[in-house]
Protein backbone atom coordinates (compact mmCIF):
# COMPACT_ATOMS: atom_id res chain seq x y z
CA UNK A 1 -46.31 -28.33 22.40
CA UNK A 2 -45.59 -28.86 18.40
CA UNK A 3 -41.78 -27.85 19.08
CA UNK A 4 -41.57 -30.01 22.31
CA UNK A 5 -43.14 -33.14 20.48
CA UNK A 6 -40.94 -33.33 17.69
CA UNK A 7 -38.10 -34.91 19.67
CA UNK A 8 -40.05 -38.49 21.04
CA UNK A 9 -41.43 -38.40 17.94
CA UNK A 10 -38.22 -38.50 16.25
CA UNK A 11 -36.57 -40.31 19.15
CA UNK A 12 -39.34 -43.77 18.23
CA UNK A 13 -39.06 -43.39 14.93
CA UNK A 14 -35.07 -43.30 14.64
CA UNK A 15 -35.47 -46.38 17.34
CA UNK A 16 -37.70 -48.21 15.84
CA UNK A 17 -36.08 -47.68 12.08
CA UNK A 18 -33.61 -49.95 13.19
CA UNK A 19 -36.12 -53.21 13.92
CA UNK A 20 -38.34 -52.24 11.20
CA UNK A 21 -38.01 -53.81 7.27
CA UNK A 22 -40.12 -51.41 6.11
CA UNK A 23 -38.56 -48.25 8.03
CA UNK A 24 -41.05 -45.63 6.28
CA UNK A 25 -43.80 -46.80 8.16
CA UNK A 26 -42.96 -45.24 11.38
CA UNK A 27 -42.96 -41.82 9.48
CA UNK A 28 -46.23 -42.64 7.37
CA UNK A 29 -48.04 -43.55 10.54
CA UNK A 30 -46.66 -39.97 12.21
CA UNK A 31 -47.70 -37.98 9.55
CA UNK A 32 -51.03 -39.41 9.02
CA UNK A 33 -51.41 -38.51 13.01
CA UNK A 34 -50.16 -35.42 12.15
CA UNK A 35 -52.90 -35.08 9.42
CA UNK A 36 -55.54 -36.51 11.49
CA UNK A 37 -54.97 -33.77 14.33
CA UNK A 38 -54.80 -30.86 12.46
CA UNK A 39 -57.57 -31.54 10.65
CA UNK A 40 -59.61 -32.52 14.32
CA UNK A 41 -58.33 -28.19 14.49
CA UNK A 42 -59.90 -27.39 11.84
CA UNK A 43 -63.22 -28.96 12.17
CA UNK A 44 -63.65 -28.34 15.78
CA UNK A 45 -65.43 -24.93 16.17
CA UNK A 46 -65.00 -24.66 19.94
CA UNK A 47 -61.28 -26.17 21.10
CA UNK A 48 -61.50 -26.14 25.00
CA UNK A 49 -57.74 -25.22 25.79
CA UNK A 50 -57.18 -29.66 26.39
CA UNK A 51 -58.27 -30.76 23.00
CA UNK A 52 -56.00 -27.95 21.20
CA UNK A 53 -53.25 -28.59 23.24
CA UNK A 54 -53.55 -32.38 23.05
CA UNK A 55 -53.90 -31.79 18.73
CA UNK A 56 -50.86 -29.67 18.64
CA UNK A 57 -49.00 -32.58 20.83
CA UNK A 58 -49.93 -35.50 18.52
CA UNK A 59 -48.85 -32.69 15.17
CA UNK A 60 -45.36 -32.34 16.42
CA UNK A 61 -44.71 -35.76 17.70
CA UNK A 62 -46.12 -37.29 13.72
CA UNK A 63 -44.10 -33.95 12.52
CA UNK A 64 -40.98 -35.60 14.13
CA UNK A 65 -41.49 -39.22 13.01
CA UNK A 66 -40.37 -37.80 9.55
CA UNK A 67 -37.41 -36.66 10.17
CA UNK A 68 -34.82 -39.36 10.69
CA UNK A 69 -36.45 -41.48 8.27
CA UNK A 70 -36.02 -38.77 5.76
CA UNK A 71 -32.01 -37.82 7.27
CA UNK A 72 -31.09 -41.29 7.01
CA UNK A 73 -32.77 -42.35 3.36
CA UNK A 74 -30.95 -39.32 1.93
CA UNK A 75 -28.10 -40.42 3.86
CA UNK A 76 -28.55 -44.57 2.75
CA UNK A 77 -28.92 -43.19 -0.90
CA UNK A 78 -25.61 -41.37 -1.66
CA UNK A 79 -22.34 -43.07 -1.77
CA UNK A 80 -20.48 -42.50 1.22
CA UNK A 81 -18.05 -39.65 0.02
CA UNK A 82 -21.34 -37.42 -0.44
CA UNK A 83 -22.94 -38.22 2.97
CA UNK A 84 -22.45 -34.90 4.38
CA UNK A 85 -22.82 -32.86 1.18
CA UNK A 86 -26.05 -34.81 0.79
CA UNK A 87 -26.82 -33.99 4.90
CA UNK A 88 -26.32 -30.24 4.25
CA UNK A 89 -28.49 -29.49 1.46
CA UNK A 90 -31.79 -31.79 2.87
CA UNK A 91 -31.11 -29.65 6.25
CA UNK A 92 -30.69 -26.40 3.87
CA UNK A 93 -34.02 -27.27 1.84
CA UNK A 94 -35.94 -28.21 5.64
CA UNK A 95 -35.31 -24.82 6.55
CA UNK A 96 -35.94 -23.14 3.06
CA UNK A 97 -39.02 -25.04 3.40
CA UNK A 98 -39.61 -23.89 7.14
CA UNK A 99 -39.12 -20.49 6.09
CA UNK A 100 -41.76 -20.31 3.58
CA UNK A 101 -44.46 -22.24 5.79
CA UNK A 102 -43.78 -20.34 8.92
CA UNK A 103 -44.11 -16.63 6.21
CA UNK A 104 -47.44 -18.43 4.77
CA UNK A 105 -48.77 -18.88 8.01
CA UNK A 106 -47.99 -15.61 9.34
CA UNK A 107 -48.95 -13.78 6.14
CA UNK A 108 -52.90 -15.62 6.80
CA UNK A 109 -52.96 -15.26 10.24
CA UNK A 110 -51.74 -11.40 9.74
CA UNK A 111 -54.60 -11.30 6.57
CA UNK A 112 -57.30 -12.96 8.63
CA UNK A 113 -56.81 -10.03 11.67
CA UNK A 114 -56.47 -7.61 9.12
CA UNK A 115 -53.75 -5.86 10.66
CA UNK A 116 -49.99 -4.69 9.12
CA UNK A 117 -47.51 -5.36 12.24
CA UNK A 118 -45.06 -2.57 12.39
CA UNK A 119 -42.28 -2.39 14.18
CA UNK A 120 -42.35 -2.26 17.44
CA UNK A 121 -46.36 -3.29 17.73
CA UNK A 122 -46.45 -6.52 19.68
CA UNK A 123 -49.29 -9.39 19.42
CA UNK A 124 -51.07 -8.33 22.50
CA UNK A 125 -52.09 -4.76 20.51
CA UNK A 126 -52.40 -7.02 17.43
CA UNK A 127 -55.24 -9.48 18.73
CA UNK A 128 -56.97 -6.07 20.79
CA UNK A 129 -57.36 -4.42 17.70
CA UNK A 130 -58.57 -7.37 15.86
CA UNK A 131 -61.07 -8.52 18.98
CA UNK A 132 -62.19 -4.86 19.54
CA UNK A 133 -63.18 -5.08 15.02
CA UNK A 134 -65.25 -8.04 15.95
CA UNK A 135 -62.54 -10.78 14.46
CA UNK A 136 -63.44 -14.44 14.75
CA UNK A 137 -60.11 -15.90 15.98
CA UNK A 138 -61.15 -18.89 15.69
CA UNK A 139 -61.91 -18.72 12.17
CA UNK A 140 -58.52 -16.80 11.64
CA UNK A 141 -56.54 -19.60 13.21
CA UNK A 142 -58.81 -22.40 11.27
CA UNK A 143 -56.96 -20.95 8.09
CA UNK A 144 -54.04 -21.64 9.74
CA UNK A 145 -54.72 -25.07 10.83
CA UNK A 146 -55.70 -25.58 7.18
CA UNK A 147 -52.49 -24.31 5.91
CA UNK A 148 -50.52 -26.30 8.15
CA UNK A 149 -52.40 -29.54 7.01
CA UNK A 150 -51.78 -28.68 3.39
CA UNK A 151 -47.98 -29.04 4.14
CA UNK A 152 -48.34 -32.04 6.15
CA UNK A 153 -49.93 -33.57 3.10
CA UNK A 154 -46.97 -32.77 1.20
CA UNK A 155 -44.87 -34.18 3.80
CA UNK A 156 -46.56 -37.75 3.73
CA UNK A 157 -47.04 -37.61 -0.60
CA UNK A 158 -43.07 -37.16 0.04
CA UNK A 159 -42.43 -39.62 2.13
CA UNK A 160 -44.64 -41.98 0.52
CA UNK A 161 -42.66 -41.45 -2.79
CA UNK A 162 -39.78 -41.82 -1.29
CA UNK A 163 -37.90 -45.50 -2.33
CA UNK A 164 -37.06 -47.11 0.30
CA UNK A 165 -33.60 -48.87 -0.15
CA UNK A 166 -32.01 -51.46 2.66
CA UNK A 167 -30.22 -49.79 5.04
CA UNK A 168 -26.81 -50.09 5.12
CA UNK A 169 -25.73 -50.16 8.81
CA UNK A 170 -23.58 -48.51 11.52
CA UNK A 171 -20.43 -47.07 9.85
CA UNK A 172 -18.28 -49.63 11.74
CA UNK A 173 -20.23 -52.57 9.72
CA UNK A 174 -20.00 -50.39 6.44
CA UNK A 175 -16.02 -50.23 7.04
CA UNK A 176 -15.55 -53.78 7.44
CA UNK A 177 -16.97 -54.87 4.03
CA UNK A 178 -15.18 -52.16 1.89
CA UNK A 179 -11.89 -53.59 3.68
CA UNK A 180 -13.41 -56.81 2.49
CA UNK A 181 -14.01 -56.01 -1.19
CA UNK A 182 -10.91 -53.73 -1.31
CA UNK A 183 -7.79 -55.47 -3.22
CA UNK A 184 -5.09 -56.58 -0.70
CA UNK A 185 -2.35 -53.80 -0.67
CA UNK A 186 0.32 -54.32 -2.48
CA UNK A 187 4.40 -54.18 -0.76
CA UNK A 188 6.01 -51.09 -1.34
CA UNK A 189 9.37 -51.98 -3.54
């Protein structure tokens, strides 16, 4: 559900960035969802299968409110000869950053069942093991849920730093005024 969410999430906020004045709102409001949810995972001793799957909706839909606002403030901020240079390293950083979550995550939820994978041992023998030790799953995945909402703190302190500039526009609007301020050509001799 996180994965699936993250597109109406980012769908509304990209939508509603352009009727907004204040576009970061959309993404505050997400992530503070976001927040809100997984910390509703990690309080809750006893998810019934609903409530988890209805938190893990509302984490990727606030999870995808962030990320237009944050692809087109990077964008608004460089000059236009830098827009894609400035495109590829925020998209380079995301997934650095994905990387490292996703490892931190594993490496607690792989801590917490007290197993070393090894090639070639799938989850299913994985969570038997664990189960047949006496392993609290839900505990182990509470860790996780509190990792998770550590990140999606840093996510909003991010966003909330972030200075929000006016938007420029569509790139057809952005044309027209440099051909306005540009000197009138001069005739070749």
């Amino acid at each position: 559900p996180i994965v699936v969410m993250t597109t109406p999430g980012s769908m509304l906020s990209g939508r509603s960035m352009m009727h907004l004045r204040h576009y970061k709102i959309s993404a505050i409001a997400g992530a503070t969802i976001a927040i809100a949810s997984g910390a509703a995972l990690v309080v809750w001793r006893a998810v019934p299968l609903y409530g988890g799957i209805i938190g893990l909706t509302l984490i990727g839909f606030g999870v995808g409110t962030v990320y237009p606002v944050a692809t087109v403030s990077i964008q608004n901020a460089v000059p236009g000869h830098q827009v894609g240079t400035a495109t590829g390293a925020m998209n380079f950083f995301r997934a650095l950053a994905s990387t490292l979550a996703v490892a931190i995550m594993g490496a607690i939820l792989f801590a917490g069942l007290g197993a070393t994978p090894e090639r070639g041992t799938g989850v299913e023998l994985l969570v038997e093991t664990a189960g047949a030790a006496g392993v609290d799953m839900a505990a182990v995945f509470r860790w996780v849920f509190v990792a998770a909402d550590i990140f999606l703190m840093a996510a909003l302190a991010a966003v909330l730093l972030l200075e929000e500039r006016p938007l420029r526009g569509p790139a057809s609007d952005a044309a027209a005024s440099i051909a306005r301020e540009a000197p009138p050509p001069t005739p070749a001799e």
